[in-house]
Protein backbone atom coordinates (compact mmCIF):
# COMPACT_ATOMS: atom_id res chain seq x y z
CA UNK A 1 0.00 0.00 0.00
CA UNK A 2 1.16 3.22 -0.74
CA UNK A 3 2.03 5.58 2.11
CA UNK A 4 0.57 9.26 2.61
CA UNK A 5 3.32 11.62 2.63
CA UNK A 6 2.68 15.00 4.54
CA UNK A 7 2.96 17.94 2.27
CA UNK A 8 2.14 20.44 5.35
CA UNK A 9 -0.40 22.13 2.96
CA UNK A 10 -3.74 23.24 4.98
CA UNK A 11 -6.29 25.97 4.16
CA UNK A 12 -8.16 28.39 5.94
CA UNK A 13 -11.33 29.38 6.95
CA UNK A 14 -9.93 32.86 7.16
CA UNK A 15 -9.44 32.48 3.42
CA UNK A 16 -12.23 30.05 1.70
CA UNK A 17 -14.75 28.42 2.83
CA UNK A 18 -15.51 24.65 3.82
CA UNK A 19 -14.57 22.56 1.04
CA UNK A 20 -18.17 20.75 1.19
CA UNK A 21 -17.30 17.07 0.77
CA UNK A 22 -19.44 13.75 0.00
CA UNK A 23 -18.00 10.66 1.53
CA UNK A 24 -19.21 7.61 -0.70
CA UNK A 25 -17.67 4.13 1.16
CA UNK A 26 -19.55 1.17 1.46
CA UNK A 27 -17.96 0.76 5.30
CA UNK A 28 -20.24 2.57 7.85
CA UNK A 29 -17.03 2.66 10.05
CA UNK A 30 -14.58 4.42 7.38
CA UNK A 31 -17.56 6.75 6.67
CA UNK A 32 -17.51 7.36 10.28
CA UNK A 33 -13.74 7.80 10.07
CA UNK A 34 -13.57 9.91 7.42
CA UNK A 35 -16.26 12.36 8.45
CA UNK A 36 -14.51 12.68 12.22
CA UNK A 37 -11.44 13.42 10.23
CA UNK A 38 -12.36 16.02 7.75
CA UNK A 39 -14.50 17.71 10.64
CA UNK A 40 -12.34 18.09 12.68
CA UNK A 41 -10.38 20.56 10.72
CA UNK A 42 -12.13 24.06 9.78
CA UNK A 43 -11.29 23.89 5.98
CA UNK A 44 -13.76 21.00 5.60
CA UNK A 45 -17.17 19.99 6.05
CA UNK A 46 -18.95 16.51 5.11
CA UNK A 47 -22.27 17.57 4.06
CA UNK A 48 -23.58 13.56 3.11
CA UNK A 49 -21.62 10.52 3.40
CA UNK A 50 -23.46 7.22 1.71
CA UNK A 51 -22.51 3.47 0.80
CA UNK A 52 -23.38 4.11 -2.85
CA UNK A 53 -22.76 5.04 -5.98
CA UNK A 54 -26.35 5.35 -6.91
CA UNK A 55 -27.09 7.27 -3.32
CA UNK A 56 -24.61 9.02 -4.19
CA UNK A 57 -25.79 10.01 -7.68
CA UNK A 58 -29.39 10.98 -5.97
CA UNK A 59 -28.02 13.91 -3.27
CA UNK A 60 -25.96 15.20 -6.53
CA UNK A 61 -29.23 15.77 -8.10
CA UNK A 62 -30.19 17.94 -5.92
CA UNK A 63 -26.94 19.06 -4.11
CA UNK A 64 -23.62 20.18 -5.57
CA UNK A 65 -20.34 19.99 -3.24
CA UNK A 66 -16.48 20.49 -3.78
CA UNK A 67 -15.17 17.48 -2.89
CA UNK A 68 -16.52 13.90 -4.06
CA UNK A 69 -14.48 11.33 -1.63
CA UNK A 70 -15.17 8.08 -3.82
CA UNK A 71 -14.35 4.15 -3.22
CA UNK A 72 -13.77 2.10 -5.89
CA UNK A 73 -15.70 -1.17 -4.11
CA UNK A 74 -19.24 -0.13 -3.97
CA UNK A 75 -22.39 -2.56 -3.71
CA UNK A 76 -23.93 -2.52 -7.02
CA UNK A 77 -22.05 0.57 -9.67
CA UNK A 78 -18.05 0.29 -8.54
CA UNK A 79 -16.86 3.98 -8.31
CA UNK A 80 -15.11 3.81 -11.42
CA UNK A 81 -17.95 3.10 -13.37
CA UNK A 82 -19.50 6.02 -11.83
CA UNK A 83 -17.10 8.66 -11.62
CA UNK A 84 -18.18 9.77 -15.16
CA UNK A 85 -21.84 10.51 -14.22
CA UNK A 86 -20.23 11.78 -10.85
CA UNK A 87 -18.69 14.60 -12.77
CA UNK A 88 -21.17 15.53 -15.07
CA UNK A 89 -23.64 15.77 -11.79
CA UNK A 90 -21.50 17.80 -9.87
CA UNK A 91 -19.38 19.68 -12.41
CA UNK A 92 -17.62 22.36 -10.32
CA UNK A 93 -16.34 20.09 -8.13
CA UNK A 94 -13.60 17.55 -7.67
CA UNK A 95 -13.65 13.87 -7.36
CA UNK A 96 -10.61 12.39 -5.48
CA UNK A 97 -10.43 8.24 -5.07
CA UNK A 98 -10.12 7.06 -1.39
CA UNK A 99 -9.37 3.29 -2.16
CA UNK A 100 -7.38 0.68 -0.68
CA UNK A 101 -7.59 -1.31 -3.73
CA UNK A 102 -6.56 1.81 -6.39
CA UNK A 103 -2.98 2.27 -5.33
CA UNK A 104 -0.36 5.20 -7.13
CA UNK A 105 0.36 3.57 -10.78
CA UNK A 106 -1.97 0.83 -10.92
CA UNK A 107 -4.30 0.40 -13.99
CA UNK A 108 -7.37 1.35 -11.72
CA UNK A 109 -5.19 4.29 -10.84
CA UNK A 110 -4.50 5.54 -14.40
CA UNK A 111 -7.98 4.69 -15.46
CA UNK A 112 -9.63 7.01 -12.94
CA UNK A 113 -7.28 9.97 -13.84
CA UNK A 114 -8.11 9.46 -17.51
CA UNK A 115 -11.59 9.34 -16.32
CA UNK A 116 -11.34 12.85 -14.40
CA UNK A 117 -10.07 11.97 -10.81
CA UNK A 118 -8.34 14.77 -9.73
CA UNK A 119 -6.15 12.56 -7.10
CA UNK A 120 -5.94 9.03 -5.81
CA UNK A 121 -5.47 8.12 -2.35
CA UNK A 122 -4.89 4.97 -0.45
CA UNK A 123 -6.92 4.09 2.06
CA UNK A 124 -5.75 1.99 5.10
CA UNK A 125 -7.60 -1.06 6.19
CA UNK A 126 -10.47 -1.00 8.24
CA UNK A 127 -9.60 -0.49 11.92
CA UNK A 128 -6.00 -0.08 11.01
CA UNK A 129 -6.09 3.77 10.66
CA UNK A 130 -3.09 4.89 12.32
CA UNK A 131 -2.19 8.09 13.52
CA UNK A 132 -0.44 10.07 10.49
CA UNK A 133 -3.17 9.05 8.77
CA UNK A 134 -5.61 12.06 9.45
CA UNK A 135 -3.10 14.82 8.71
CA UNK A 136 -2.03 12.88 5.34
CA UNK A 137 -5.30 12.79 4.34
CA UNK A 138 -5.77 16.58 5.41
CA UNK A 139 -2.87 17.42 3.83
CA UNK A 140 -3.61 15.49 0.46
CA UNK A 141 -6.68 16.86 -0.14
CA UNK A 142 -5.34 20.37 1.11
CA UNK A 143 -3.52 20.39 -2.26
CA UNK A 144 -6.44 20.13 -4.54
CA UNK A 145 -7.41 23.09 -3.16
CA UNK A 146 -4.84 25.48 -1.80
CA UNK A 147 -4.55 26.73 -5.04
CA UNK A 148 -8.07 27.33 -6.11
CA UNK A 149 -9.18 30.67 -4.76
CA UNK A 150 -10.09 33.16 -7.59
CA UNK A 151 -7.55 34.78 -9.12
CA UNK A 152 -8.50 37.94 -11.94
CA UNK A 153 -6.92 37.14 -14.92
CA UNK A 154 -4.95 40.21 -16.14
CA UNK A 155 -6.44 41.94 -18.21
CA UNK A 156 -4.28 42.15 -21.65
CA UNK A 157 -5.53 44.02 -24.82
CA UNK A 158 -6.54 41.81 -27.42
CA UNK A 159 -4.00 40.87 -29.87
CA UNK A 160 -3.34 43.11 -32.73
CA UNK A 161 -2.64 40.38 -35.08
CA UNK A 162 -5.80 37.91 -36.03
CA UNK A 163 -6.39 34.20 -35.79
CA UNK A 164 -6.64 33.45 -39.24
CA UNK A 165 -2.99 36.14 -40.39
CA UNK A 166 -0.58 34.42 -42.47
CA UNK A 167 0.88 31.17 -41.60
CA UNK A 168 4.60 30.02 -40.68
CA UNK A 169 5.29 26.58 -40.37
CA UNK A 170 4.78 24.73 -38.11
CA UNK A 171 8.44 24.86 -35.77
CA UNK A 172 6.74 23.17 -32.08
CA UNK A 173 3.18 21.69 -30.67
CA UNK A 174 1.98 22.93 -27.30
CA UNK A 175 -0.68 20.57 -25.58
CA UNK A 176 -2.47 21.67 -22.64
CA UNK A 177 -5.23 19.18 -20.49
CA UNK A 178 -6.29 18.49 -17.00
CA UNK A 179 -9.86 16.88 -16.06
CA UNK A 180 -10.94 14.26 -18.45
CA UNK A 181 -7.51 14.85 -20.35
CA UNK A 182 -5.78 10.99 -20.47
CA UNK A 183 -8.67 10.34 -22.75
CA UNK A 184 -8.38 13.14 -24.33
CA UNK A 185 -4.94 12.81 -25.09
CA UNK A 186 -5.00 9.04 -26.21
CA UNK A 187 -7.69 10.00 -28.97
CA UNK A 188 -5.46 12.73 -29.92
CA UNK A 189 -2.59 10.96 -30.62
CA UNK A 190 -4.75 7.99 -32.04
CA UNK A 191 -5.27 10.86 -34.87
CA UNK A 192 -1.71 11.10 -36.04
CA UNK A 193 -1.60 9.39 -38.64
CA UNK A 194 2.71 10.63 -39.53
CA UNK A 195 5.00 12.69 -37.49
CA UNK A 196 4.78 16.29 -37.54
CA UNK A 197 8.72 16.89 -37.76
CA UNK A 198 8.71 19.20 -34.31
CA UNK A 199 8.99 18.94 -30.59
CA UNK A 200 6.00 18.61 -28.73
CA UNK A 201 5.46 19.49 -25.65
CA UNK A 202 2.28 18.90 -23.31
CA UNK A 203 1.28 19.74 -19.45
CA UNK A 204 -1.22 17.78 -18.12
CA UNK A 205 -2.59 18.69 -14.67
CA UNK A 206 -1.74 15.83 -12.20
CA UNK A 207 0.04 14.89 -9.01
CA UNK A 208 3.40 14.93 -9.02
CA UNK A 209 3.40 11.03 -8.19
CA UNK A 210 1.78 10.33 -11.59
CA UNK A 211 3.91 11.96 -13.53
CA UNK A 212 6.39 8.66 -14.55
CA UNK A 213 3.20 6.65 -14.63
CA UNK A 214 1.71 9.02 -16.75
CA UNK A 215 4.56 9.44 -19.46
CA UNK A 216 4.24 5.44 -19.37
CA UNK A 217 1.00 5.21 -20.04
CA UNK A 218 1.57 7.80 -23.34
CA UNK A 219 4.13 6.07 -24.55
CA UNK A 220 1.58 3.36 -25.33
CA UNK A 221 -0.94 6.03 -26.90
CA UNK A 222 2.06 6.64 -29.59
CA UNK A 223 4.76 5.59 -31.77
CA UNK A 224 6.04 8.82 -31.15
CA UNK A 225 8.76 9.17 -28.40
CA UNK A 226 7.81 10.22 -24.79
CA UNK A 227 9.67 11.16 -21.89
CA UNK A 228 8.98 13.29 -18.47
CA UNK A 229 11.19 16.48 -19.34
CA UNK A 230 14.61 17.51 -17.72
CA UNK A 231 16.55 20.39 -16.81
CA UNK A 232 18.69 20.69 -20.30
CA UNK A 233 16.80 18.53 -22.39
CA UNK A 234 17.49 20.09 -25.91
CA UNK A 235 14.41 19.56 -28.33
CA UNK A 236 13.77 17.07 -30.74
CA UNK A 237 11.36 16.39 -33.03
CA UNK A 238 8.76 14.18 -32.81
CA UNK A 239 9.63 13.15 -29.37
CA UNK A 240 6.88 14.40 -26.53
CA UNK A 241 7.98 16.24 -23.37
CA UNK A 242 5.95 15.88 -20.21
CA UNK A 243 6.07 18.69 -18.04
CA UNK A 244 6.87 17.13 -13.94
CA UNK A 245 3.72 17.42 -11.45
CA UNK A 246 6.58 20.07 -9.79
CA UNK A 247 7.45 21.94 -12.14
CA UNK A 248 6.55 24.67 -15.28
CA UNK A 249 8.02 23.55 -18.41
CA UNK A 250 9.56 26.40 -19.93
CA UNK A 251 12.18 27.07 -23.09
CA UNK A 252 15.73 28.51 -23.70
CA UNK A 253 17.06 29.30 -26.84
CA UNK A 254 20.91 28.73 -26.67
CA UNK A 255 24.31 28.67 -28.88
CA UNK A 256 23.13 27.33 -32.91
CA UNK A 257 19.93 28.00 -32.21
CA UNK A 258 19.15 24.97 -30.27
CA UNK A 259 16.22 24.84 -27.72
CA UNK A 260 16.20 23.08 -24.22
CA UNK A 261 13.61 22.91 -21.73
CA UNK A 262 14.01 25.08 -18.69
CA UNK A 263 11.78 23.66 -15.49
CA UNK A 264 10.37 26.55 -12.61
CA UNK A 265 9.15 25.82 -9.42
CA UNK A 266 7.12 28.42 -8.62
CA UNK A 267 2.61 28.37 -9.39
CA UNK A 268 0.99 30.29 -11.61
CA UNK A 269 -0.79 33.46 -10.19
CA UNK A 270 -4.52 30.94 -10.35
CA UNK A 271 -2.59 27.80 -8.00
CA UNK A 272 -1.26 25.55 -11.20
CA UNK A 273 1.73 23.47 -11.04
CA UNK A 274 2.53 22.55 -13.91
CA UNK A 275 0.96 25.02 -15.71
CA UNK A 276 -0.01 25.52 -19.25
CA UNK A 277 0.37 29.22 -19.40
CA UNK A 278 3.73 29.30 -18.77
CA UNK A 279 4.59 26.80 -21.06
CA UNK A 280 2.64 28.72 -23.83
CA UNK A 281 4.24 31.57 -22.87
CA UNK A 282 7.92 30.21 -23.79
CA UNK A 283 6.68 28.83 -26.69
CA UNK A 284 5.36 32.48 -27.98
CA UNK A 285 9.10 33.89 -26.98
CA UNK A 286 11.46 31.10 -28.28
CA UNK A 287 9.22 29.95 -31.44
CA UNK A 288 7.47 33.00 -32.40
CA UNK A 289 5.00 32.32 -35.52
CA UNK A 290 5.89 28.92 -35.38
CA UNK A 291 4.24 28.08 -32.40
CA UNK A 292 0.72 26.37 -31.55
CA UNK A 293 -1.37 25.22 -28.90
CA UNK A 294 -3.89 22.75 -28.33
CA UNK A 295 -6.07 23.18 -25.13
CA UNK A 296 -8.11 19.90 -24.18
CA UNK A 297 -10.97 19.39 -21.69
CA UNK A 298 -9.88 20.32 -18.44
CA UNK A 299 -11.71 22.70 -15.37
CA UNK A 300 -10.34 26.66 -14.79
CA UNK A 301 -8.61 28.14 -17.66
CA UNK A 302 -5.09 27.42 -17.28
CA UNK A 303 -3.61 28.28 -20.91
CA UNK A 304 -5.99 31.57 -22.12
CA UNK A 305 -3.28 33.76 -20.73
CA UNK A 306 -0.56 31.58 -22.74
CA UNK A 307 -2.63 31.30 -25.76
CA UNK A 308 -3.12 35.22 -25.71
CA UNK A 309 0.98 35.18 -26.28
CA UNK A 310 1.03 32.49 -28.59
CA UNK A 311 -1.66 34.50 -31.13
CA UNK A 312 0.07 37.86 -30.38
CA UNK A 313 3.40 36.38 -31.45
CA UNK A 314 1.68 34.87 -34.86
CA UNK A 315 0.92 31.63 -33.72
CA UNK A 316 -2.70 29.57 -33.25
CA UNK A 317 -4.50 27.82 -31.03
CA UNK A 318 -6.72 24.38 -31.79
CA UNK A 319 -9.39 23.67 -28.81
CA UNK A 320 -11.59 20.46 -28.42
CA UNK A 321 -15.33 21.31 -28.45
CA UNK A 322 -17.64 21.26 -25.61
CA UNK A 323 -19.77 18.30 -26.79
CA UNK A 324 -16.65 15.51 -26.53
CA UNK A 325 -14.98 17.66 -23.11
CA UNK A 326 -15.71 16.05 -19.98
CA UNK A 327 -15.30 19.72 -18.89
CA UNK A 328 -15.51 22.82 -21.30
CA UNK A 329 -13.60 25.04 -18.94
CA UNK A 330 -9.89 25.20 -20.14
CA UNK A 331 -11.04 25.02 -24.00
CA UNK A 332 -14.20 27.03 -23.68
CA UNK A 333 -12.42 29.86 -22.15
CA UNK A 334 -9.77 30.51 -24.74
CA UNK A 335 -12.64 29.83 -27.34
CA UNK A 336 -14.73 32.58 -25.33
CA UNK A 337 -11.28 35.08 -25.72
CA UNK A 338 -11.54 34.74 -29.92
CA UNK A 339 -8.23 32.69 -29.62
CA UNK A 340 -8.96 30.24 -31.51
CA UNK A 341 -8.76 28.83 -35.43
CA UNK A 342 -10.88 25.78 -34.64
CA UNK A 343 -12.80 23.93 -32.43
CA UNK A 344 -13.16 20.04 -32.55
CA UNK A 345 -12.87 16.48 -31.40
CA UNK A 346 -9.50 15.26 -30.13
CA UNK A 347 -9.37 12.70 -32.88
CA UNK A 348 -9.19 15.02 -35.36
CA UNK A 349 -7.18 17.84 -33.94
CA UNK A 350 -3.77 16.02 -35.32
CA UNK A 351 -4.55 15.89 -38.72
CA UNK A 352 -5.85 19.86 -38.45
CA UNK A 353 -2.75 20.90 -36.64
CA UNK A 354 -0.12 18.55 -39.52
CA UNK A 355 -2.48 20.34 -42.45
CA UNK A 356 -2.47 23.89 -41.24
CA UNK A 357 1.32 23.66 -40.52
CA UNK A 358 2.14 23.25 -43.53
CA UNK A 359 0.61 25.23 -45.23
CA UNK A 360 2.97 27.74 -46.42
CA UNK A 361 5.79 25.37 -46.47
């Protein structure tokens, strides 16, 4: 079983309110457990706790919360099989897995991410909840939402240059994604039908433990190669770049022209680590024209502010449409800023993107 680490992350009521949380466990005593726990500290509140998914699909009816606490072992629907009418129920909040059967890396694991989970956790036995377990679990879920307090987005004037300007090759491939975004991503790649000649480089929202797991898990989506980017990593073509769950990946244009990846530390002004507006952003500086963006399902709108620099420096941005996103927030709000040449499904984003990047070659 995989071991809670402490981050020392905790929010406060001074700051945001009760994350509202559903407990759904088919134990009466974890329920029991769970609700002590997460009451006990001010950030948190369990509104409903239940042993089902299909309980737990009726208070979403009628209720919305922040925080979905979901087993994977349920009488009748298993959580997995619900999480996707979990999310569409409750779509402003988050659903994180509290399994002892769904450990860090296991297929159940990546499944739920690629499903929308924003975290997994492992859950300790029954009656064998020890005592770092309460502040690990605090501290876990502190993390999904430390970050999330409202931020204004800056207010930029629009670019001067438009969407549909003149075209420069194609030179590197920005992906951005979070909720909903492993599926996403492996219909996406399942559209390329021949390599597009450039780097590309994608940040997908996750926790930093998933990252390897991750990069694993699109390496089988592709023939293309895929690795979790370094410190110094100079571009190559058709090989993928993962940004770390720690880190921004950002660009460096050095001697000859060569490119290598340059990793920050530090979140973006809205709580994202990694974060696709940064890694937009270097794109816009180091490629210019020859840079574009694709922005898949995902919740907030990580990657408008990045897109904005992309289209100012002469680049474009693809976004999937609402009716395939699990959530329309990422793509639908650079679609709402008139940053965008197209919208569509994943599948055929890659053809689009090798077409239009091309076209004045």
């Amino acid at each position: 079983m995989t071991a809670f680490v402490p981050t020392m992350v905790s929010l406060s009521r001074n700051t945001a309110a009760a994350v509202r949380t559903l407990v759904v466990d088919d134990s009466v005593v974890v329920r029991t457990v769970i609700e002590r726990i997460l009451n006990a500290d001010p950030a948190f509140s369990v509104v409903h706790k239940t042993n089902s998914a299909e309980n737990a699909l009726r208070y979403l009816a009628e209720h919305s919360v922040d925080l979905v606490l979901l087993d994977i072992e349920l009488p009748g629907q298993s959580g997995l099989a619900a999480l996707p009418a979990i999310l569409r129920s409750n779509p402003q909040g988050k659903v994180a897995i509290l399994s002892g059967r769904c450990e860090e890396g296991s297929s159940a694991a990546i499944e739920a991410l690629a499903l929308g989970a924003s975290d997994i956790l492992s859950k300790p036995g029954s009656g064998s909840f020890g005592e770092q377990f309460p502040q690990a679990l605090i501290d876990r879920l502190g993390r999904l939402f430390g970050g999330d307090a409202p931020v204004p987005m800056p207010q930029r004037p629009a670019p001067s240059l438009s969407v549909d300007r003149g075209i420069e090759p194609l030179a590197c491939l920005g992906i951005g994604a979070s909720t909903g975004g492993i599926h996403a991503l492996s219909q996406l790649f399942g559209g390329l039908t021949a390599p597009l000649g450039v780097p590309i480089l994608l940040t997908q929202h996750l926790p930093v433990s998933f990252t390897v797991y991750f990069a694993q898990q699109l390496a089988r989506m592709t023939s293309l190669r895929v690795k979790v980017a370094e410190a110094g990593d100079q571009l190559a073509p058709d090989t993928v770049y993962v940004a770390p769950g720690d880190a921004n990946l950002l660009l460096r244009r050095g001697l000859h022209g060569r490119v290598s990846v340059v990793l920050d530390p530090e979140r973006t002004p809205s709580g994202n680590l990694p974060g696709v507006d940064p890694m937009f952003a270097a794109m816009a500086e180091v490629y210019g024209a020859g840079a574009a963006g694709i922005v898949l399902t995902g919740m907030g709108r990580d990657g408008t502010a990045g897109a904005r620099d992309i289209v100012a420096a002469g680049g474009w941005i693809v976004a999937q449409d609402e009716a395939s996103s699990v959530v329309w927030g990422m793509p639908g709000s650079v679609a709402g800023a008139g940053l965008t040449c197209a919208l569509m499904e994943p599948h055929a984003i890659m053809d689009f993107v090798a077409r239009r990047g091309k076209m004045n070659d």
